[in-house]
Protein backbone atom coordinates (compact mmCIF):
# COMPACT_ATOMS: atom_id res chain seq x y z
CA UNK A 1 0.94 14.58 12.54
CA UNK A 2 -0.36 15.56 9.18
CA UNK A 3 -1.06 19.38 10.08
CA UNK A 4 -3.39 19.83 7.26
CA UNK A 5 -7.22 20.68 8.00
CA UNK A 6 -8.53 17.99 6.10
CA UNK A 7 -6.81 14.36 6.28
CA UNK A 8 -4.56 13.85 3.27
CA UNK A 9 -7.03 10.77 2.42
CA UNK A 10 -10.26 11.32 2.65
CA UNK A 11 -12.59 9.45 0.61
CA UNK A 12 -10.22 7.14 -0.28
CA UNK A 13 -10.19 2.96 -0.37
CA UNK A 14 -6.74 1.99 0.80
CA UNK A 15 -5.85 -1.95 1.23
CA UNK A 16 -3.47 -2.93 3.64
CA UNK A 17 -1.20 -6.08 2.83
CA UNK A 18 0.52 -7.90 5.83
CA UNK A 19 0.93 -11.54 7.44
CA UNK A 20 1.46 -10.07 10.56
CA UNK A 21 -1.75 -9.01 12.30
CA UNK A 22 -0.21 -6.15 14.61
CA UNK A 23 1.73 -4.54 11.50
CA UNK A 24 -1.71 -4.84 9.57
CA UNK A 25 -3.27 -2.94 12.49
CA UNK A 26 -0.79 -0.41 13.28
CA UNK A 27 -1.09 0.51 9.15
CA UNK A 28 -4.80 0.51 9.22
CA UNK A 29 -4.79 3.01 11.99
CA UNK A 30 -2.44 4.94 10.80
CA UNK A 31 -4.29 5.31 7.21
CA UNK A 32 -7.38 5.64 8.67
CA UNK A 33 -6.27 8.49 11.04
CA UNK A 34 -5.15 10.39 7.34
CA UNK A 35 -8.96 9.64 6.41
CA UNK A 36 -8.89 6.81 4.06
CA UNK A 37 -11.30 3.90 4.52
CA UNK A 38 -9.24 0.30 5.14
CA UNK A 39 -9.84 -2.80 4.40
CA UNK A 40 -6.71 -5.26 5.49
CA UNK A 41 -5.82 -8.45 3.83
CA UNK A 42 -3.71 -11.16 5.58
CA UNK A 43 -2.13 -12.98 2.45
CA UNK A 44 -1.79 -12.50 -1.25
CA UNK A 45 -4.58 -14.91 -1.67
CA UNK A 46 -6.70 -12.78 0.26
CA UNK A 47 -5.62 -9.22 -0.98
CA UNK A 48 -6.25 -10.45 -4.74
CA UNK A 49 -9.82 -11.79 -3.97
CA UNK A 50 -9.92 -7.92 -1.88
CA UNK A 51 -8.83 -6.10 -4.99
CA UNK A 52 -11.17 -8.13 -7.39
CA UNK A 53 -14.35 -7.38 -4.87
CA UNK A 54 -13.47 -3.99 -3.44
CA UNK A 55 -11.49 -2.14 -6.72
CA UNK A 56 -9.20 0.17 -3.50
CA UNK A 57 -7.66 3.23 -4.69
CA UNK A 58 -4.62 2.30 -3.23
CA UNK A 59 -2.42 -1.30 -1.86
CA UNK A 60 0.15 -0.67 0.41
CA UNK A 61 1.62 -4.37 0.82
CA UNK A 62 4.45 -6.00 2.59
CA UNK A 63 7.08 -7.82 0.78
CA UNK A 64 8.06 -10.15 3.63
CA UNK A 65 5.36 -12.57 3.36
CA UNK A 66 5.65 -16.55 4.00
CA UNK A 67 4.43 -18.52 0.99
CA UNK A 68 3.54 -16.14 -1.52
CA UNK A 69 5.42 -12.91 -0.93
CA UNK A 70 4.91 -9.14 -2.22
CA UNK A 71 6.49 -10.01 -5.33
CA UNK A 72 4.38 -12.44 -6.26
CA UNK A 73 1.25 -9.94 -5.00
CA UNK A 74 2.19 -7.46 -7.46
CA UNK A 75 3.57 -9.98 -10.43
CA UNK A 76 -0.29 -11.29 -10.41
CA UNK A 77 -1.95 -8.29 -9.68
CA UNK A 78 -0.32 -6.72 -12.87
CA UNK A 79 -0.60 -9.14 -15.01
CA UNK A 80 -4.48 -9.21 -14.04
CA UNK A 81 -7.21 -9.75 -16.59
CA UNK A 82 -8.77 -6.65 -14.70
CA UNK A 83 -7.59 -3.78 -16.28
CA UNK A 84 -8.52 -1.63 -13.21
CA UNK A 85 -6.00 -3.78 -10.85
CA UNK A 86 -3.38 -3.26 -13.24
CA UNK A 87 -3.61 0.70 -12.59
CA UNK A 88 -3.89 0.25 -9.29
CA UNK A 89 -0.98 1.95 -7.04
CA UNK A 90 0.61 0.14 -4.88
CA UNK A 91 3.41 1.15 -1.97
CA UNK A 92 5.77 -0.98 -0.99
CA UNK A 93 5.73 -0.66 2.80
CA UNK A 94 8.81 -3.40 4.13
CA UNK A 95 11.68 -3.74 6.32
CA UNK A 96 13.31 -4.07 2.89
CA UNK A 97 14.91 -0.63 3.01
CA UNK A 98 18.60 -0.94 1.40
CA UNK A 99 18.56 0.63 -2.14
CA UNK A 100 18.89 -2.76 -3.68
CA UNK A 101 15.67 -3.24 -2.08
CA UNK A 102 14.14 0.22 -3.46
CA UNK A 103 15.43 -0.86 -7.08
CA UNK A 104 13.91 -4.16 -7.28
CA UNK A 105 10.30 -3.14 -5.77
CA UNK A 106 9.99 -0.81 -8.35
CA UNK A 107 11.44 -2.23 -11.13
CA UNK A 108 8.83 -5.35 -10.02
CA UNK A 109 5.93 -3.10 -10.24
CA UNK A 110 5.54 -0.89 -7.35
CA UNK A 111 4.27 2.22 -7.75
CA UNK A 112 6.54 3.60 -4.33
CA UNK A 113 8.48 2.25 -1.58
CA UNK A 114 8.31 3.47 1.91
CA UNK A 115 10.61 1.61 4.60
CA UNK A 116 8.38 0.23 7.93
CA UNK A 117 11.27 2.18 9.99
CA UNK A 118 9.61 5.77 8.25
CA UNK A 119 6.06 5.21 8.64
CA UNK A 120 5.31 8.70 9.05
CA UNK A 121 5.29 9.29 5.12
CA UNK A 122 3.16 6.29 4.46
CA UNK A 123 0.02 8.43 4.14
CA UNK A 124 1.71 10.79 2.24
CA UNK A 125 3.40 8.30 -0.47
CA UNK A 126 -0.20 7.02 -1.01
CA UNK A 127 -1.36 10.54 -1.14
CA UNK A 128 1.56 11.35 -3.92
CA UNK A 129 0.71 7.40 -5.73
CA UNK A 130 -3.11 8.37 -6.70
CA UNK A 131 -1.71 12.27 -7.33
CA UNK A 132 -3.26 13.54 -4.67
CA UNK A 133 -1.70 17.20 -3.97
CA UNK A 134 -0.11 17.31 -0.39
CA UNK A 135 0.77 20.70 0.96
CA UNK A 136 3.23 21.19 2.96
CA UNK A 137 2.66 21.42 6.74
């Protein structure tokens, strides 16, 4: 998939934001295949106490969450009394794919926004978010 020799994130801590388990899974593997090492949060609850414990390179995080969505994930997260989680990048990985949707995830904080219906750059946008050189395959 890749077609480099080494994965495109090796080394790296990547949390994975998503209510829905199978999503969460299909990410993980995904990101794990590219090398990083996953941890996966189910809620925003969850991935803050994550990010606080862990300190991940990298959040990719779903916006289409019940009770406390994405927006609210990355609202706290940088406006965090932890300067680290601040600097953090995070990728916008949702069915949210219009360019309204593009707009308002990074103008809320995002770092990038890849669309669930593209998954094939996800490793690649998180590559690009910590400026991680990817050459081209």
């Amino acid at each position: 998939m890749l077609g480099a020799a080494e994965p495109v994130l090796t080394g790296l801590r990547v949390l994975v934001v998503d209510d829905e388990a199978d999503a969460r899974d299909v990410i993980a593997e995904l990101l794990g295949d590219a090398g990083a090492r996953v941890q996966t949060a189910s809620s925003v609850d969850e991935a803050l106490r994550s990010v606080d414990a862990s300190r991940p390179d990298a959040i990719v995080s779903d916006i289409g969450m019940p009770k406390r969505d994405g927006y609210s994930f990355i609202h706290e997260l940088r406006t965090s009394a932890l300067h680290r989680a601040q600097a953090v990048p995070v990728i916008a990985f949702t069915a949210f794919d219009g360019a309204i949707d593009r707009t308002l995830a990074l103008r809320s904080g995002f770092t990038s926004h890849v669309s669930k219906t593209d998954s094939t750059d996800l490793a690649t946008a998180v590559a690009s978010a910590i400026g991680r050189n990817v050459a081209a395959s």
